[in-house]
PDB file of N, CA and C in Angstrom:
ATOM      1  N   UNK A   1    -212.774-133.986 -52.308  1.00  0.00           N
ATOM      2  CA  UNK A   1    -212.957-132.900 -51.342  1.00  0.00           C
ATOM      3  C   UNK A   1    -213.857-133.396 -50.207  1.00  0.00           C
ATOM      4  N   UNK A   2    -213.494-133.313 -48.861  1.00  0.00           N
ATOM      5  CA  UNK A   2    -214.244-133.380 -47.589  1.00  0.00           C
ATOM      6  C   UNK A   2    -215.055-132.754 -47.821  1.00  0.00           C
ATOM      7  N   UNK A   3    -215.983-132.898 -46.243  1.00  0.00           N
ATOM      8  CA  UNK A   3    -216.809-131.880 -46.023  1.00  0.00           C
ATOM      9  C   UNK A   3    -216.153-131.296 -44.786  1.00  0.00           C
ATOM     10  N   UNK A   4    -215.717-131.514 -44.290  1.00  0.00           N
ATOM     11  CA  UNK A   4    -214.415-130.846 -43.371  1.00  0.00           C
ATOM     12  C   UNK A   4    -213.992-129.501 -44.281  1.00  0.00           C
ATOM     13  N   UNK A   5    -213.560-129.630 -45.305  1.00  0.00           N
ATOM     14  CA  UNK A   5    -213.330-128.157 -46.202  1.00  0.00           C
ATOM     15  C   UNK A   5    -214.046-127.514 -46.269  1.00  0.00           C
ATOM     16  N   UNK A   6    -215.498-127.581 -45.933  1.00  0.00           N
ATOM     17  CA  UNK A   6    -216.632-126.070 -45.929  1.00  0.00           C
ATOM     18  C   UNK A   6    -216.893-126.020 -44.769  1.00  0.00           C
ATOM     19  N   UNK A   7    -216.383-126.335 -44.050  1.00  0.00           N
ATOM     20  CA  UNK A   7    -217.090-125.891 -42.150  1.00  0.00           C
ATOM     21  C   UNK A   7    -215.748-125.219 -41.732  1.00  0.00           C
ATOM     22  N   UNK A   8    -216.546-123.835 -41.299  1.00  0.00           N
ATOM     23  CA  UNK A   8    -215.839-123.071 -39.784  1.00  0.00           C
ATOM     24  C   UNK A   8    -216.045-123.054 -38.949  1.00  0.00           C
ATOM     25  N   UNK A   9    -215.363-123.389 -37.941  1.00  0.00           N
ATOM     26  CA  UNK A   9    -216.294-122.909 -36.422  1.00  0.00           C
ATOM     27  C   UNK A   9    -215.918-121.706 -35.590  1.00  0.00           C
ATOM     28  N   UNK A  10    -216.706-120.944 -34.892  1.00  0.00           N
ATOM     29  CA  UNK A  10    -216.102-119.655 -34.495  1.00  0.00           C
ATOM     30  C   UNK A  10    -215.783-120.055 -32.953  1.00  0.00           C
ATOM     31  N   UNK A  11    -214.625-120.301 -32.561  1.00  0.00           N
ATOM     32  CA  UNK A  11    -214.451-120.829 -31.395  1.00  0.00           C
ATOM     33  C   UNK A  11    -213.903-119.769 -30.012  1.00  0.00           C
ATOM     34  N   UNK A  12    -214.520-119.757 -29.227  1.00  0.00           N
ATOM     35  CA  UNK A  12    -214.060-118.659 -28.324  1.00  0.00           C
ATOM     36  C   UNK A  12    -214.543-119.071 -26.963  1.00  0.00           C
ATOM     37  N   UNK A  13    -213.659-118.801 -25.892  1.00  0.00           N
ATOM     38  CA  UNK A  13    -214.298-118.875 -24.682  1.00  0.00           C
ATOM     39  C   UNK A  13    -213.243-119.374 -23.335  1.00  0.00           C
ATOM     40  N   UNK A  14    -213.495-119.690 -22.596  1.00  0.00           N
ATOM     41  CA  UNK A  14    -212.485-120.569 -21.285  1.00  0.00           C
ATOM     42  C   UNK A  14    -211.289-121.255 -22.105  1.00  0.00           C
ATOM     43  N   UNK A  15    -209.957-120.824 -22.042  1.00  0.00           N
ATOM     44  CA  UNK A  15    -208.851-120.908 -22.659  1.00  0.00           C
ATOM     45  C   UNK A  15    -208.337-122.448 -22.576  1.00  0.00           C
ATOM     46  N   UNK A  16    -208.896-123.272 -21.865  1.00  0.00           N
ATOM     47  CA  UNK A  16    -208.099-125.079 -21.902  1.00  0.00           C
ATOM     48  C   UNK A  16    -209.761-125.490 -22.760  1.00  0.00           C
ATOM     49  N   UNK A  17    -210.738-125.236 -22.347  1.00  0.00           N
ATOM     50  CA  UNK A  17    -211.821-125.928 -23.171  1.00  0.00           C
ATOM     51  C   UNK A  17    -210.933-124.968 -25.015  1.00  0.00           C
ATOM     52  N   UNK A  18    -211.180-124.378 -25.001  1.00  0.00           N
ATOM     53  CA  UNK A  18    -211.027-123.898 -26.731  1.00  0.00           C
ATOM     54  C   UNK A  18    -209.689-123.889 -27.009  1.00  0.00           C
ATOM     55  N   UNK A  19    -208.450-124.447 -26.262  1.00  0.00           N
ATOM     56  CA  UNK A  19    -207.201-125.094 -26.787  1.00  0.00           C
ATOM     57  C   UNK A  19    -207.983-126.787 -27.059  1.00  0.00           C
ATOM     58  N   UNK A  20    -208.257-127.398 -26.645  1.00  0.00           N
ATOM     59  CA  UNK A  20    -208.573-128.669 -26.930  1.00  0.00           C
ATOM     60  C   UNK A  20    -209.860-128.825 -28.064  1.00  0.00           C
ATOM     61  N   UNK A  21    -210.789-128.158 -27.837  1.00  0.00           N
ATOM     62  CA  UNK A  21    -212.079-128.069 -29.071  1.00  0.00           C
ATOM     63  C   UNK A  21    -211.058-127.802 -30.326  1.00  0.00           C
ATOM     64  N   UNK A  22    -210.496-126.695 -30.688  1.00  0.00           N
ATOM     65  CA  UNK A  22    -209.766-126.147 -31.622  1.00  0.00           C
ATOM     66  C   UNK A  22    -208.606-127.417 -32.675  1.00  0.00           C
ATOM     67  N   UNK A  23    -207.770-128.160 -30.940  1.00  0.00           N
ATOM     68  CA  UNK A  23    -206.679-128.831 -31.503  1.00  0.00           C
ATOM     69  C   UNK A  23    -207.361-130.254 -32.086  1.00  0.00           C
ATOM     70  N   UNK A  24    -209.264-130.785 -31.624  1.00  0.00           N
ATOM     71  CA  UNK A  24    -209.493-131.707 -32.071  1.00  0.00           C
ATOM     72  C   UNK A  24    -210.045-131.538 -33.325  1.00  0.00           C
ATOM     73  N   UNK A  25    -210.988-130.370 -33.495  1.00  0.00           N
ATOM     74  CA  UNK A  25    -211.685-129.931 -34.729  1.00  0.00           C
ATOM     75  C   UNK A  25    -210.384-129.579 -35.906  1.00  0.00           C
ATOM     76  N   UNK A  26    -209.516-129.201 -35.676  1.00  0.00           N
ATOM     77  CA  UNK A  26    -208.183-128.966 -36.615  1.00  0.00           C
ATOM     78  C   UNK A  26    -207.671-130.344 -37.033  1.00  0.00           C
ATOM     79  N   UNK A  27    -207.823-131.263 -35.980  1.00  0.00           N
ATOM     80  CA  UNK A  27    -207.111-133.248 -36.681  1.00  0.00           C
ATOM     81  C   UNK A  27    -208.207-133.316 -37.611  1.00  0.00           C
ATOM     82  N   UNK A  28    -209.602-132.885 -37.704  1.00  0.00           N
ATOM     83  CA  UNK A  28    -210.346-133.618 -38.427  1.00  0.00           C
ATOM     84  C   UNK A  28    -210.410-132.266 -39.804  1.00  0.00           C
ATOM     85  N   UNK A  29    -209.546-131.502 -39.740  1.00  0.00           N
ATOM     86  CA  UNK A  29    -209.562-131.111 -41.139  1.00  0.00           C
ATOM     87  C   UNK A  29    -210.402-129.332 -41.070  1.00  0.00           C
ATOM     88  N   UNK A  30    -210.803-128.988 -39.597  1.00  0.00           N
ATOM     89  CA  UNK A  30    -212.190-127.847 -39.679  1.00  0.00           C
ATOM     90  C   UNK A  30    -211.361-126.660 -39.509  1.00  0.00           C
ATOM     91  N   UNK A  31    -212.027-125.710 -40.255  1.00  0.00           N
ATOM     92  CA  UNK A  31    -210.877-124.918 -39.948  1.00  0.00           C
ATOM     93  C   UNK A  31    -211.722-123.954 -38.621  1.00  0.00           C
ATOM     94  N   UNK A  32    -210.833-123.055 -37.798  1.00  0.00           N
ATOM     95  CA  UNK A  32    -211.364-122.630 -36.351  1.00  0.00           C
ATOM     96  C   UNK A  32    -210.858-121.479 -36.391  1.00  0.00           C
ATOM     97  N   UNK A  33    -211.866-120.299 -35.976  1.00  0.00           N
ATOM     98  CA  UNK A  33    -211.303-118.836 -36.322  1.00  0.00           C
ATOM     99  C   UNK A  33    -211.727-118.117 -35.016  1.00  0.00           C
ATOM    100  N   UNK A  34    -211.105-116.879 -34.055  1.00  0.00           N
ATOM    101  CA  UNK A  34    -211.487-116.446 -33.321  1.00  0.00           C
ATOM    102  C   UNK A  34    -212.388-114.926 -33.679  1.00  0.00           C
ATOM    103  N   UNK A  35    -212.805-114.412 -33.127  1.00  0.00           N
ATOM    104  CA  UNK A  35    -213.073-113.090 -33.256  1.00  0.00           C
ATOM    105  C   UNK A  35    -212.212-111.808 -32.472  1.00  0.00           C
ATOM    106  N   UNK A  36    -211.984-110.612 -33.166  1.00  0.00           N
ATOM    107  CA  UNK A  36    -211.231-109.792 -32.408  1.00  0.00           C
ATOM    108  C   UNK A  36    -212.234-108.811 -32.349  1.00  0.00           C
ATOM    109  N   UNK A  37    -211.719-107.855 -31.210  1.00  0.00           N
ATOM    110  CA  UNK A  37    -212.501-106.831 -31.380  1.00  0.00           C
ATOM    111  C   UNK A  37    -211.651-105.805 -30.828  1.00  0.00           C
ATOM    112  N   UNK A  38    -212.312-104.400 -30.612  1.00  0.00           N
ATOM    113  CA  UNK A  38    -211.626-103.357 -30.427  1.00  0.00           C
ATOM    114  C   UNK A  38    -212.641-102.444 -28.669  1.00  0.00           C
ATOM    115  N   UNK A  39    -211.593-102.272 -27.851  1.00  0.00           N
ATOM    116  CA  UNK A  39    -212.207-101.824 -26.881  1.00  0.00           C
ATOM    117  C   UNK A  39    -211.874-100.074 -26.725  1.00  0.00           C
ATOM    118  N   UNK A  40    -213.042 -99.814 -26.453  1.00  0.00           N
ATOM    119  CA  UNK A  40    -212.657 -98.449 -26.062  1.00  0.00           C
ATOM    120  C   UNK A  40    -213.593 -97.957 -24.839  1.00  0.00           C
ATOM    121  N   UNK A  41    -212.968 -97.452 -23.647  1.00  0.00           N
ATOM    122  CA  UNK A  41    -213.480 -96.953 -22.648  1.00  0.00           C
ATOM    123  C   UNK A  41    -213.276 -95.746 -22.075  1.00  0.00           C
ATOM    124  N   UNK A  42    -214.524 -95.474 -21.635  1.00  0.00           N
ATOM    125  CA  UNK A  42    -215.104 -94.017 -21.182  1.00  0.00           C
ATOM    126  C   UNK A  42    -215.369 -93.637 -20.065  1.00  0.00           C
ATOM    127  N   UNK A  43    -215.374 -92.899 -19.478  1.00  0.00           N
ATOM    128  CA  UNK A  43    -215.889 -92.947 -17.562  1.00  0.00           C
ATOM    129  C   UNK A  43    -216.860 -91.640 -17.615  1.00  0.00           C
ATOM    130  N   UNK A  44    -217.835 -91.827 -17.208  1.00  0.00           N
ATOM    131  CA  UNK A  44    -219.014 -90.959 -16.754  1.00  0.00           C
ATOM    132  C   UNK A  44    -218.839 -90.125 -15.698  1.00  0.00           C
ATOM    133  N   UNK A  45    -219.143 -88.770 -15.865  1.00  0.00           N
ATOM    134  CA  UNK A  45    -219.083 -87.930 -14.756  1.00  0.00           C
ATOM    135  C   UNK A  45    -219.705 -88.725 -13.242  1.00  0.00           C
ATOM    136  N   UNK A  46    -220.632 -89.725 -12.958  1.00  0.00           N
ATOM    137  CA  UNK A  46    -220.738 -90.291 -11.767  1.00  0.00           C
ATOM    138  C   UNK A  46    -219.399 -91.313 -11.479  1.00  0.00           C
ATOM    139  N   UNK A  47    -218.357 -91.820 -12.331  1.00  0.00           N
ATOM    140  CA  UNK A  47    -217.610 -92.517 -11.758  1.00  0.00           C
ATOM    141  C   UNK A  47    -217.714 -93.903 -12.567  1.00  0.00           C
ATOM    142  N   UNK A  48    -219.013 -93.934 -13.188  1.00  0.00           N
ATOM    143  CA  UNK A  48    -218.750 -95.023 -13.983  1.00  0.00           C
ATOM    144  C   UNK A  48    -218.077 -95.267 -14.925  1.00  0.00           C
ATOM    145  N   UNK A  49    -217.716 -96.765 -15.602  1.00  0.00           N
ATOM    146  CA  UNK A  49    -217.209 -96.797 -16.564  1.00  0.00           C
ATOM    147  C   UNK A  49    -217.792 -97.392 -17.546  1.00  0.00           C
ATOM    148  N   UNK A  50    -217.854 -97.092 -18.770  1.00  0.00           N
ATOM    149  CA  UNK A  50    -218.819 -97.475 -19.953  1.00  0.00           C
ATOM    150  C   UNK A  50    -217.861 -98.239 -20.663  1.00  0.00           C
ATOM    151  N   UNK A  51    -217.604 -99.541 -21.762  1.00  0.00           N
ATOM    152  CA  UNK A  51    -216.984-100.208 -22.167  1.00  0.00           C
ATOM    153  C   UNK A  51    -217.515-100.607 -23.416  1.00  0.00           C
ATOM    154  N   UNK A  52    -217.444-100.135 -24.957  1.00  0.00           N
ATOM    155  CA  UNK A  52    -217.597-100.287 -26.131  1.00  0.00           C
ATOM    156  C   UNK A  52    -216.919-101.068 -26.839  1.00  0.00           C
ATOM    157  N   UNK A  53    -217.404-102.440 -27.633  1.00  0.00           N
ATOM    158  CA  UNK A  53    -216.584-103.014 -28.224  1.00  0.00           C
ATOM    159  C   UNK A  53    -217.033-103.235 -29.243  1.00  0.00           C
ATOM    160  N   UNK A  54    -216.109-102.634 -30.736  1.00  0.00           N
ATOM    161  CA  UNK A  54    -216.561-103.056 -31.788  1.00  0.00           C
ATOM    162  C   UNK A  54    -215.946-104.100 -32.673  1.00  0.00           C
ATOM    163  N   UNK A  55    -216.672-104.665 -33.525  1.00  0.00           N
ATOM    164  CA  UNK A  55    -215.892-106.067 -34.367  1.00  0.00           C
ATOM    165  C   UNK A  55    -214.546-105.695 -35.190  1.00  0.00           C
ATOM    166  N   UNK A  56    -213.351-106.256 -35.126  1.00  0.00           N
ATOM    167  CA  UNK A  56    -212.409-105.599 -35.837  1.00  0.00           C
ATOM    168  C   UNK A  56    -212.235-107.013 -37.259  1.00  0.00           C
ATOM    169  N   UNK A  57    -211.831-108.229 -36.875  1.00  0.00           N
ATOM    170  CA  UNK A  57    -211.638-109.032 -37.760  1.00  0.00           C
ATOM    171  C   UNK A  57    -211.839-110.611 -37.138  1.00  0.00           C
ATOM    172  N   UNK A  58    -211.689-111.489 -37.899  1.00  0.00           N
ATOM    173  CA  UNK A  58    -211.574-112.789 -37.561  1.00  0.00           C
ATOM    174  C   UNK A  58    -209.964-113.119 -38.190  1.00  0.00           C
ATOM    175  N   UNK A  59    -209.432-114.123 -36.865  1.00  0.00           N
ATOM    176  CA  UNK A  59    -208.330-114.544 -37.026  1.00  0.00           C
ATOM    177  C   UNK A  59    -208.652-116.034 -37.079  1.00  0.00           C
ATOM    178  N   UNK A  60    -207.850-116.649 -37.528  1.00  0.00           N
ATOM    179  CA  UNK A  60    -207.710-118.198 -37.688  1.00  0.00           C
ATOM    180  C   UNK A  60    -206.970-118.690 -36.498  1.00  0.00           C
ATOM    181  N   UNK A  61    -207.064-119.695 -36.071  1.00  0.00           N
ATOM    182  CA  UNK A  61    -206.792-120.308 -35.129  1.00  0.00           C
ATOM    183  C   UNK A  61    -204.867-121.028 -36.063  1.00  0.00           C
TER     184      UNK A  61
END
């Protein structure tokens, strides 16, 4: 057994950097999971808008 088999990395961010982090950390065995979440938005009697996001799951890359 590696040690590649106990590491996750939570990879998220600018879509060509975390296609390439993801596709190199995956040759060496790591496994790479994103986070999802859930949005829900509200607008304030002044016009604003308020934007709530809660954790829904982790997906695997």
């Amino acid at each position: 057994m590696g040690e590649a088999e106990n590491v996750t990395v939570h990879v998220m961010g600018e879509m060509t950097f975390t296609f390439m982090i993801v596709k190199k950390l995956k040759e060496l065995g790591i496994k790479c999971i994103a986070s999802t979440t859930e949005r829900k938005t509200s607008y304030n009697s002044d016009g604003t808008k308020l934007s709530e996001f809660s954790f829904v799951k982790f997906r695997e890359y």
